[in-house]
PDB file of N, CA and C in Angstrom:
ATOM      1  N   UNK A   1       0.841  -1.188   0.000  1.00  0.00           N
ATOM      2  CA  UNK A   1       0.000   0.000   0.000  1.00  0.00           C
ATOM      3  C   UNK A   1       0.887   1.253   0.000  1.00  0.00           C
ATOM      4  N   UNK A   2       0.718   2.536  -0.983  1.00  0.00           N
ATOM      5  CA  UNK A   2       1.274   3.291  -1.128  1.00  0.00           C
ATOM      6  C   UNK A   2       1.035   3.924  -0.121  1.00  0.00           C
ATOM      7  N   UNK A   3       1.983   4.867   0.524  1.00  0.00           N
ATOM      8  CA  UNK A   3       1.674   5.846   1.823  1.00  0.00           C
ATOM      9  C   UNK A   3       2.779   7.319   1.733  1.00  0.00           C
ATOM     10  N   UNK A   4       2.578   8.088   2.501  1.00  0.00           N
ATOM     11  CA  UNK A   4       3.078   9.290   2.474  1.00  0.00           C
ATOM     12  C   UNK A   4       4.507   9.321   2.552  1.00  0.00           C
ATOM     13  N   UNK A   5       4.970   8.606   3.452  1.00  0.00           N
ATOM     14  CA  UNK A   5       6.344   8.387   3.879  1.00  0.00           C
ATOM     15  C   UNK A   5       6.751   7.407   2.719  1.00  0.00           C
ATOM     16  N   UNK A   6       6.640   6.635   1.938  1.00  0.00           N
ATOM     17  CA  UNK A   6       7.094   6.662   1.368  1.00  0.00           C
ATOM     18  C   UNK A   6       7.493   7.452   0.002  1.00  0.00           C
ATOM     19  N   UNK A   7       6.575   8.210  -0.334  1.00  0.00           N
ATOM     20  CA  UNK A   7       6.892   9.547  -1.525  1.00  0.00           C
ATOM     21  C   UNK A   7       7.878  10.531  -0.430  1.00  0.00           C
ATOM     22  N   UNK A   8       7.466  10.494   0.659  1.00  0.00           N
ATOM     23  CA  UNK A   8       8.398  11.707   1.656  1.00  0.00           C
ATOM     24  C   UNK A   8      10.019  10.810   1.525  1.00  0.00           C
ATOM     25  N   UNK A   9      10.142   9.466   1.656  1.00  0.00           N
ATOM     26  CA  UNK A   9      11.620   8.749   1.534  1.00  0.00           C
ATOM     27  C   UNK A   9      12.475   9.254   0.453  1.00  0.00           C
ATOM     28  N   UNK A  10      11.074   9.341  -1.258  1.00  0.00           N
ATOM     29  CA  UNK A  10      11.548   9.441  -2.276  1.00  0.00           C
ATOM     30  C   UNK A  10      12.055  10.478  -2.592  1.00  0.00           C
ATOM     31  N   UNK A  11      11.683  11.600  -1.723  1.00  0.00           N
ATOM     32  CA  UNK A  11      11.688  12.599  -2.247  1.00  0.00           C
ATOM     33  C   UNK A  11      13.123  13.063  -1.046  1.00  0.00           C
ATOM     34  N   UNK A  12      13.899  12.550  -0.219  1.00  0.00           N
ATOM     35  CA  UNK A  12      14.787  12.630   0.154  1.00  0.00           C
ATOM     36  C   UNK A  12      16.020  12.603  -0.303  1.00  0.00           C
ATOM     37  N   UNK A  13      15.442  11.789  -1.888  1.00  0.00           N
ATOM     38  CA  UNK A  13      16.382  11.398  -2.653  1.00  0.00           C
ATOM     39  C   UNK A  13      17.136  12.205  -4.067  1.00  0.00           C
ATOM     40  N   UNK A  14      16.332  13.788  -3.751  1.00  0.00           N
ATOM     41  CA  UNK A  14      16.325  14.664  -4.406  1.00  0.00           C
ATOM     42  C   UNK A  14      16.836  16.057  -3.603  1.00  0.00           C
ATOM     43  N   UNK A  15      18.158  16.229  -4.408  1.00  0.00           N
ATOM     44  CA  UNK A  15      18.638  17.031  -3.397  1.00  0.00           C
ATOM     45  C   UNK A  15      19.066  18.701  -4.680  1.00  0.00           C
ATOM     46  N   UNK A  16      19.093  19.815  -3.543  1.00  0.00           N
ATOM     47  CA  UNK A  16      19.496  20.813  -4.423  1.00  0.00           C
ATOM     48  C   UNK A  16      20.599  20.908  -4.947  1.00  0.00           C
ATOM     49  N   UNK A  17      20.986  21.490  -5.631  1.00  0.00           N
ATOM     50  CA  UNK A  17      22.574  21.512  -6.291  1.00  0.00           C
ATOM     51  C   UNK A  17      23.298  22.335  -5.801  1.00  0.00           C
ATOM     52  N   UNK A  18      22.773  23.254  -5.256  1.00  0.00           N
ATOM     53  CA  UNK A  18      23.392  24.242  -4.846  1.00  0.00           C
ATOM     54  C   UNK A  18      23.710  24.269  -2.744  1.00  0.00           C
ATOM     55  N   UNK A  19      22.893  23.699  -2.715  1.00  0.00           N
ATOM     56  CA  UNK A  19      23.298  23.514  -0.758  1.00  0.00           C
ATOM     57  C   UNK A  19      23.249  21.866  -0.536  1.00  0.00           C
ATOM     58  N   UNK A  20      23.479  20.729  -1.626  1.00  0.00           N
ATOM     59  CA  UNK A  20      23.663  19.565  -1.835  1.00  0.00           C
ATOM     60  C   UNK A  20      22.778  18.995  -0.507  1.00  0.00           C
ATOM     61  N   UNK A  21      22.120  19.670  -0.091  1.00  0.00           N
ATOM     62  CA  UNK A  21      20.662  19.321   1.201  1.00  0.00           C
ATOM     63  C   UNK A  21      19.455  18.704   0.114  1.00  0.00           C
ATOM     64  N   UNK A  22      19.028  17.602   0.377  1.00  0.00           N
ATOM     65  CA  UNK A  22      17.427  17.328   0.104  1.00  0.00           C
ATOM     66  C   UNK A  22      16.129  17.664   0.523  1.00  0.00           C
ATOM     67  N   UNK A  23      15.176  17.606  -0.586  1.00  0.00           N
ATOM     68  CA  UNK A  23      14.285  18.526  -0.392  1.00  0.00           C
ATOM     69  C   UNK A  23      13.157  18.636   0.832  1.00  0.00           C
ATOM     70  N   UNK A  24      13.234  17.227   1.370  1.00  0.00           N
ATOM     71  CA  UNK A  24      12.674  17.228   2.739  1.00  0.00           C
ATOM     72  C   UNK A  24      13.464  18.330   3.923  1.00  0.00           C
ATOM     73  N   UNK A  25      14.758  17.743   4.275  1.00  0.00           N
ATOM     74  CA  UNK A  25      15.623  18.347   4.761  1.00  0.00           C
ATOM     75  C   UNK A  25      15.307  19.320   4.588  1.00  0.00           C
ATOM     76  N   UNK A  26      15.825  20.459   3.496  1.00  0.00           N
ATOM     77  CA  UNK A  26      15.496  22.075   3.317  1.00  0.00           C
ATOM     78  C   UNK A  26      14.292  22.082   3.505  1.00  0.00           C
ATOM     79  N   UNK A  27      12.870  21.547   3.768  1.00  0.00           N
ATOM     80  CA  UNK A  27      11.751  22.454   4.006  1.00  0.00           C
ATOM     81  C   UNK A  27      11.439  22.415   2.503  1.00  0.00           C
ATOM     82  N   UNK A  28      11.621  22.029   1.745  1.00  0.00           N
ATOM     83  CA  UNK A  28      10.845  22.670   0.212  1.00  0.00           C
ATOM     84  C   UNK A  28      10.158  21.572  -0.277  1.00  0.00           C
ATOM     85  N   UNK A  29       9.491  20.846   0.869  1.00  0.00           N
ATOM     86  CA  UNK A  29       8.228  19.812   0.033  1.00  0.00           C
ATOM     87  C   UNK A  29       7.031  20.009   0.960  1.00  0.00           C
ATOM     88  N   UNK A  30       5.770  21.180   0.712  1.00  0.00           N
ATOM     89  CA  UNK A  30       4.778  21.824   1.574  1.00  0.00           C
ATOM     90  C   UNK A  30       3.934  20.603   2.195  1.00  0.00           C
ATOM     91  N   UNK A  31       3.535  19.679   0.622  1.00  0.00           N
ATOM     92  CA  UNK A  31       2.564  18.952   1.117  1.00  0.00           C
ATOM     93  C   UNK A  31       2.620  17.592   0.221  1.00  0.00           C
ATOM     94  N   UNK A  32       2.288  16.222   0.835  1.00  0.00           N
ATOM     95  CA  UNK A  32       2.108  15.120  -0.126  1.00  0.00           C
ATOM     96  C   UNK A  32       0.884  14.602  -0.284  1.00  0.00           C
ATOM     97  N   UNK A  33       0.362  14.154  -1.013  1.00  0.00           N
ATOM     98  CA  UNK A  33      -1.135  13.465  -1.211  1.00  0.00           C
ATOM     99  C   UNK A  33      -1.085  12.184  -2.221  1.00  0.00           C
ATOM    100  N   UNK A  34      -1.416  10.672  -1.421  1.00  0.00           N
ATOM    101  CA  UNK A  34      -1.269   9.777  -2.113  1.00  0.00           C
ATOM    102  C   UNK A  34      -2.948   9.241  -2.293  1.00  0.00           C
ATOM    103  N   UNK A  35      -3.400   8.950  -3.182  1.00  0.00           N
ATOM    104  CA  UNK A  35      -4.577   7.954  -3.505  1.00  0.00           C
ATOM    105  C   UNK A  35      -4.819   7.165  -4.123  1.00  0.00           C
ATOM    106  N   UNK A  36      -4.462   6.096  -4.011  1.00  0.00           N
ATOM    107  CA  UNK A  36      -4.688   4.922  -4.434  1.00  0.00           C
ATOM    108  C   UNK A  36      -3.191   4.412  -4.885  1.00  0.00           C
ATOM    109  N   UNK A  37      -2.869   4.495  -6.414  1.00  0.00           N
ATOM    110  CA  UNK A  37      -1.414   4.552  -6.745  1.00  0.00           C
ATOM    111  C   UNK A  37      -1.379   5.909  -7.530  1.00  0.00           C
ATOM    112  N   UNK A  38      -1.839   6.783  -7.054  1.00  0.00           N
ATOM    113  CA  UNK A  38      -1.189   8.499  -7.476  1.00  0.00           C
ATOM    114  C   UNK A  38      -0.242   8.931  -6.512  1.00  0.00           C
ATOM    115  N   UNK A  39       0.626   9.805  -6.716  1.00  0.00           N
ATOM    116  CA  UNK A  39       1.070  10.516  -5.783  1.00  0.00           C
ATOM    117  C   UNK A  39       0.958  11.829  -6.073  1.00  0.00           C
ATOM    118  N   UNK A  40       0.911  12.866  -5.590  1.00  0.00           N
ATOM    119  CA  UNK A  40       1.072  14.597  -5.561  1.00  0.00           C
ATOM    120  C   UNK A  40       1.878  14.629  -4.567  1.00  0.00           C
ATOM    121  N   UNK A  41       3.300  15.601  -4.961  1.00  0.00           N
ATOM    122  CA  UNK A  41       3.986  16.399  -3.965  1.00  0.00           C
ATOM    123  C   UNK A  41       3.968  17.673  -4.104  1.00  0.00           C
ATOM    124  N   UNK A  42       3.295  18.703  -3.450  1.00  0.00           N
ATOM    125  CA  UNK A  42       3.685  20.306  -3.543  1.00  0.00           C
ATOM    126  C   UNK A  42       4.972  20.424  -3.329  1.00  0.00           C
ATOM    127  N   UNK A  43       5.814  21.252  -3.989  1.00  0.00           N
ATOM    128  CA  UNK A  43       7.389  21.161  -3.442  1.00  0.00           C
ATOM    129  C   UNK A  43       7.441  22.866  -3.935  1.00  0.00           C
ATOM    130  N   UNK A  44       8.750  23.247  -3.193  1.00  0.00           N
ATOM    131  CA  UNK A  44       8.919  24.904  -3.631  1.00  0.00           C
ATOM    132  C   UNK A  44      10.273  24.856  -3.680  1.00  0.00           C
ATOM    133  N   UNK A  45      11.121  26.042  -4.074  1.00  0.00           N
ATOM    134  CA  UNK A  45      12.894  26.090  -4.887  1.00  0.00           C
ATOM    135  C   UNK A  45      13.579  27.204  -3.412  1.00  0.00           C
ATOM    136  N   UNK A  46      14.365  26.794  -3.142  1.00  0.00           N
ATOM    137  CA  UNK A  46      14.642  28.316  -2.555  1.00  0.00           C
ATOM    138  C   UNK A  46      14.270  29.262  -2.882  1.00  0.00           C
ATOM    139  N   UNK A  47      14.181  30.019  -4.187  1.00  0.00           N
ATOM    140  CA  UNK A  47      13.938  31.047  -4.840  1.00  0.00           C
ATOM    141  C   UNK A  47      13.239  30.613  -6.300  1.00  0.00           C
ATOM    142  N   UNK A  48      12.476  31.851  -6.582  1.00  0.00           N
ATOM    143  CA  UNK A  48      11.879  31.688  -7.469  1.00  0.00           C
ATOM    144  C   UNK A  48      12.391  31.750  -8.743  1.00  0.00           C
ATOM    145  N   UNK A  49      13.799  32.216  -8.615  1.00  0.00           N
ATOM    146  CA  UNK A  49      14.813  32.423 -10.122  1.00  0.00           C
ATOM    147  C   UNK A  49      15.423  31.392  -9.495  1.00  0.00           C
ATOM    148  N   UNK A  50      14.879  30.257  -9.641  1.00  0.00           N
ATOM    149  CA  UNK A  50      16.023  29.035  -9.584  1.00  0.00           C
ATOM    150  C   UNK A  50      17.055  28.629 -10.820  1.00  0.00           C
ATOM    151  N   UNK A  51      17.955  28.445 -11.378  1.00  0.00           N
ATOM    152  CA  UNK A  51      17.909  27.751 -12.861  1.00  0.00           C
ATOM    153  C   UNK A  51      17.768  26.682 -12.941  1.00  0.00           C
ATOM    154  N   UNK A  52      17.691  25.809 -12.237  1.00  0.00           N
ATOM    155  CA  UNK A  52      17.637  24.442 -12.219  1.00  0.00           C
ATOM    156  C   UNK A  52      16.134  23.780 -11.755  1.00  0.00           C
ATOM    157  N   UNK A  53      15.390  24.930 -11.669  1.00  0.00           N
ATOM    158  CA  UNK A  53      13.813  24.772 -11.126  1.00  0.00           C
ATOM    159  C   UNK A  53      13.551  23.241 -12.246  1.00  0.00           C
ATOM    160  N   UNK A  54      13.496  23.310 -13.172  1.00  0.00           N
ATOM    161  CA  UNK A  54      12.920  22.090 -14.160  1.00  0.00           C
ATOM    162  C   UNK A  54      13.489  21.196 -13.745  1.00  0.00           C
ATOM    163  N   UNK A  55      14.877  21.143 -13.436  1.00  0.00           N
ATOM    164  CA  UNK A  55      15.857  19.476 -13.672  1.00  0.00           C
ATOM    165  C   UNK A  55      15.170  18.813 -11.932  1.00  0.00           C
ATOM    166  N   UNK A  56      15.282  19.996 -11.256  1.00  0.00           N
ATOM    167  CA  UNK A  56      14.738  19.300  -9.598  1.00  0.00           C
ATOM    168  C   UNK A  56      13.185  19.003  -9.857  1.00  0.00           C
ATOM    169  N   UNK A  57      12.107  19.819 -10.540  1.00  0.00           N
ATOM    170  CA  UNK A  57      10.703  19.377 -10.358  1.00  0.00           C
ATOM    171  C   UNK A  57      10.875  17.569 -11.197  1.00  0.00           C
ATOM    172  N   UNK A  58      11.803  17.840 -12.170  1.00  0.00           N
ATOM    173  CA  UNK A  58      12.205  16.421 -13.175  1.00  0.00           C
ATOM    174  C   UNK A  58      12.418  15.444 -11.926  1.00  0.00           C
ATOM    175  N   UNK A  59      13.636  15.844 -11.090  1.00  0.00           N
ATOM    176  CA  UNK A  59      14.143  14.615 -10.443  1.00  0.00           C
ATOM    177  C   UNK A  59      13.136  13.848  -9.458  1.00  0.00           C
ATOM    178  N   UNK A  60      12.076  14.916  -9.066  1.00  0.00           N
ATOM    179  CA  UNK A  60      11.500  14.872  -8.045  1.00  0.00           C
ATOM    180  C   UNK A  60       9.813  13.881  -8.812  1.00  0.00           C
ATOM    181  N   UNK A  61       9.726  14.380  -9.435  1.00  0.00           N
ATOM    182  CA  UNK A  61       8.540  13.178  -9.978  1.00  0.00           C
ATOM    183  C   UNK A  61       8.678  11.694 -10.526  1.00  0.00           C
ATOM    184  N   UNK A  62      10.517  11.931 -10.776  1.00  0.00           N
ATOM    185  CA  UNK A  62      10.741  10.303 -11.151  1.00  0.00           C
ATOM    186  C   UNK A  62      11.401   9.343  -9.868  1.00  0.00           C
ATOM    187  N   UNK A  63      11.651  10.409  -8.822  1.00  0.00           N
ATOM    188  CA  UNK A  63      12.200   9.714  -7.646  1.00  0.00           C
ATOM    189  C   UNK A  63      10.335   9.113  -7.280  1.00  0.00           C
ATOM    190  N   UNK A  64       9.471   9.807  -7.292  1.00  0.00           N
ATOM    191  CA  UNK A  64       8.373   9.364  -6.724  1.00  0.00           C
ATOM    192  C   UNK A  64       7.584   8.671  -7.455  1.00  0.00           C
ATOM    193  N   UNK A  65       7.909   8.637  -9.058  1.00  0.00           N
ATOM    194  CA  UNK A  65       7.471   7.074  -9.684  1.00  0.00           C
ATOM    195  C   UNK A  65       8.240   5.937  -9.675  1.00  0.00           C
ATOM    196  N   UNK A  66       9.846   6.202  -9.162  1.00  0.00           N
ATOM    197  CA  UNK A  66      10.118   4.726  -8.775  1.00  0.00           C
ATOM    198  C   UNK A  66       9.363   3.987  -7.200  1.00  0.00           C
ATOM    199  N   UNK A  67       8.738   4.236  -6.960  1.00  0.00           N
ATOM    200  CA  UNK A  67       8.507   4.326  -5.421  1.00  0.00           C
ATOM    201  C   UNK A  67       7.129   2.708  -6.186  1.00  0.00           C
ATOM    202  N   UNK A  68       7.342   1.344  -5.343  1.00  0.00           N
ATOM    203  CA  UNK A  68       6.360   0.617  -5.799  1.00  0.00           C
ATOM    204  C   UNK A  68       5.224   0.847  -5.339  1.00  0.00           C
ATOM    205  N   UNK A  69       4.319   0.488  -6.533  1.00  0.00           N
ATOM    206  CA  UNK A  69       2.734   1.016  -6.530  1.00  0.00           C
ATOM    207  C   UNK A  69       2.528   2.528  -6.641  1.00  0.00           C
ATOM    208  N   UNK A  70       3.041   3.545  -7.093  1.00  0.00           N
ATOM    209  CA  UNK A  70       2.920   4.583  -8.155  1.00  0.00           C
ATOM    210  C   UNK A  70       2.960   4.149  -9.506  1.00  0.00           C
ATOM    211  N   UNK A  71       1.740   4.825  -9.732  1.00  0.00           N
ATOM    212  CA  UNK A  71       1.329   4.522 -11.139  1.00  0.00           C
ATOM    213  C   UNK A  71       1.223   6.068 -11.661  1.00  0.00           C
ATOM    214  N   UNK A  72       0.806   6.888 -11.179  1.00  0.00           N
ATOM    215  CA  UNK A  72       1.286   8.432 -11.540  1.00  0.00           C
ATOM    216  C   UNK A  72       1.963   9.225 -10.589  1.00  0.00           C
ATOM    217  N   UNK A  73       2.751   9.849 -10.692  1.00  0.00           N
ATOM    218  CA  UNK A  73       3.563  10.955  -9.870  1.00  0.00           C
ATOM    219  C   UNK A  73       3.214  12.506 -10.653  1.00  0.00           C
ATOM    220  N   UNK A  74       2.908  13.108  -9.268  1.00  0.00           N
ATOM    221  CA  UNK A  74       2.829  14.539 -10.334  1.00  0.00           C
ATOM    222  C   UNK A  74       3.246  15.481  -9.034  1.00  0.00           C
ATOM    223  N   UNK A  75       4.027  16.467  -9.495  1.00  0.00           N
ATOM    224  CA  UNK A  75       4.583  17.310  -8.779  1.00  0.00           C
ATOM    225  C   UNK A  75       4.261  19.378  -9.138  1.00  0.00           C
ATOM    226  N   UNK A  76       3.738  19.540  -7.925  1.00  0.00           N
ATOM    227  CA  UNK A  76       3.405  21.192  -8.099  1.00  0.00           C
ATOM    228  C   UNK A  76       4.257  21.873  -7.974  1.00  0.00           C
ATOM    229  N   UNK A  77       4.920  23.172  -8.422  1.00  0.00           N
ATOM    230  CA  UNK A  77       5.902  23.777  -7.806  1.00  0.00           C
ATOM    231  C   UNK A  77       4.909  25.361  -7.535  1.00  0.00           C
ATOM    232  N   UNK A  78       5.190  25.643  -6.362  1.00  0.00           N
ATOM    233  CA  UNK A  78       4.434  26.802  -5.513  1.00  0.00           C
ATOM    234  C   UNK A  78       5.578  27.570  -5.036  1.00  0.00           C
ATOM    235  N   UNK A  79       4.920  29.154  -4.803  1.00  0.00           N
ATOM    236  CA  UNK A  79       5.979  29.731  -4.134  1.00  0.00           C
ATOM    237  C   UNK A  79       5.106  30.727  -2.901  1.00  0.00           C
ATOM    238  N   UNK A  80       4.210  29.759  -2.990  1.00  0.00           N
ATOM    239  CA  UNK A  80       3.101  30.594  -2.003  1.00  0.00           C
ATOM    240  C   UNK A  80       3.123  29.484  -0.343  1.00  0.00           C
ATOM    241  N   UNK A  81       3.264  29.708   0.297  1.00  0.00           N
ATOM    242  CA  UNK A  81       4.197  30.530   0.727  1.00  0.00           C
ATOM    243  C   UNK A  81       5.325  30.762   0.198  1.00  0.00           C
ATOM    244  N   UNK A  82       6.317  31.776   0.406  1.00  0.00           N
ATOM    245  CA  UNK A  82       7.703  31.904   0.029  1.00  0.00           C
ATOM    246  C   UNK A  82       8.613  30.861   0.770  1.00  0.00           C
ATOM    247  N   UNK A  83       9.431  29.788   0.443  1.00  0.00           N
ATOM    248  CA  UNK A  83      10.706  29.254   1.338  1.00  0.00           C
ATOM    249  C   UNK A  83      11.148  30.439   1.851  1.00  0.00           C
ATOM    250  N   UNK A  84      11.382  29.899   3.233  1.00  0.00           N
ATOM    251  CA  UNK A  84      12.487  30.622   4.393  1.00  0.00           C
ATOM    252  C   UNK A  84      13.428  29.703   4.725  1.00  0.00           C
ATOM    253  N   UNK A  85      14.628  30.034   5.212  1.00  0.00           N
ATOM    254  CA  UNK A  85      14.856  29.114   5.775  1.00  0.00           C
ATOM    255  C   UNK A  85      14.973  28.655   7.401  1.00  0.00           C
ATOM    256  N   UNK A  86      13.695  29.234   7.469  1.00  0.00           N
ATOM    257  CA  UNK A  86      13.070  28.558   9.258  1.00  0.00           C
ATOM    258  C   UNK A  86      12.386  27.485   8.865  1.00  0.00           C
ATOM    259  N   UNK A  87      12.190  26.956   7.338  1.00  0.00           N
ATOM    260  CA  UNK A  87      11.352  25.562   7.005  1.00  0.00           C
ATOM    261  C   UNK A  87      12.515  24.777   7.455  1.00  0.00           C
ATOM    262  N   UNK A  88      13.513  24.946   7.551  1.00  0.00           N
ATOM    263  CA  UNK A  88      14.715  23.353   8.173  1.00  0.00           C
ATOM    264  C   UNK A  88      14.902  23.275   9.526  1.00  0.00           C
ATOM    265  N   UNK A  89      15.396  22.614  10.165  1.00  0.00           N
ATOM    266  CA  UNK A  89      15.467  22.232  11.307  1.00  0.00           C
ATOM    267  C   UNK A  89      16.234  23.262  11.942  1.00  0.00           C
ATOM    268  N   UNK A  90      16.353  23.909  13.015  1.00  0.00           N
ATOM    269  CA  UNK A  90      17.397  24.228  13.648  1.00  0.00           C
ATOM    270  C   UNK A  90      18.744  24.096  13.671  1.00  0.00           C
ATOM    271  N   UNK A  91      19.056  22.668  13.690  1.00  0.00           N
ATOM    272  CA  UNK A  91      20.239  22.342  13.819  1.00  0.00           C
ATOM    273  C   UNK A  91      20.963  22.553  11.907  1.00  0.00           C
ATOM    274  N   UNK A  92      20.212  22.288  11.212  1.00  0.00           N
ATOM    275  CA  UNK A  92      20.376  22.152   9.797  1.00  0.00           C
ATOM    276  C   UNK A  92      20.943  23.902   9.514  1.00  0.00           C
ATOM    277  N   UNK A  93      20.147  24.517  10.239  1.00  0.00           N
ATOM    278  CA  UNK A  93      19.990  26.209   9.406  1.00  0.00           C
ATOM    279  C   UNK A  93      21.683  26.299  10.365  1.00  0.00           C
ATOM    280  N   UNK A  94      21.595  25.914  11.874  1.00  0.00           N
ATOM    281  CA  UNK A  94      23.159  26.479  12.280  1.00  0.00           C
ATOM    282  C   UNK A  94      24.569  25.715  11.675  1.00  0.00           C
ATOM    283  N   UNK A  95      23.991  24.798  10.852  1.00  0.00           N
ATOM    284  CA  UNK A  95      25.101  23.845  10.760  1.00  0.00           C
ATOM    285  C   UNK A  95      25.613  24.780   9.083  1.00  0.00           C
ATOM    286  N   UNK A  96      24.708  25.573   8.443  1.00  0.00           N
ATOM    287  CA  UNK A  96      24.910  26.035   7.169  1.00  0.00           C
ATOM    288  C   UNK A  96      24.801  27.651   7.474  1.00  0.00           C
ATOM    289  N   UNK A  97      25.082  27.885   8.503  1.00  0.00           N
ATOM    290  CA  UNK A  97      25.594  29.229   9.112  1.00  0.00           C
ATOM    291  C   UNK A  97      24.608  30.039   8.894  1.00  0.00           C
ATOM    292  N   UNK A  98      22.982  29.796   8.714  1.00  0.00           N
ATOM    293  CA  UNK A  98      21.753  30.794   8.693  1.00  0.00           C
ATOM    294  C   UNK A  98      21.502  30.887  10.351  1.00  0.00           C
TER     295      UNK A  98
END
């Protein structure tokens, strides 16, 4: 049975290029929604002039169709809210000197 944590595993497996952190980690996956064998991940970029915005929304829908029992993956990219980076952990934001 497909479940949240596992698209949330998959999506661990997708990391930025630029702070080599994944997208759970950084805070930039808002929301997941699985039903049946669909998945939806809302996910957001640090910034909205990302250049690499396409290749990560790319990595991020095929990390969550390898995931067994996805039969569609589809991924939103939002900037509503804006990323901060108070979306990461504490220890994450002092360890990268925010």
């Amino acid at each position: 049975m497909l479940t949240e944590k596992m698209i949330r595993d998959a999506l661990k497996t997708v990391k930025d290029p630029e702070l080599n952190l994944d997208l759970v980690t950084l805070g930039l996956v808002y929301d997941i929604q699985v039903h049946e064998s669909r998945a939806k991940a809302i996910i957001s970029l640090t910034t909205p002039m990302c250049p690499v915005a396409d290749q990560i929304v790319d990595q991020a829908r095929l990390a969550m169709a390898k995931v067994e029992g996805v039969e569609k993956a589809e991924v939103e990219l939002t900037f509503d809210p804006p990323w901060t980076p108070e979306r990461m952990s504490p220890l994450i934001r002092s360890s990268l000197g925010l």
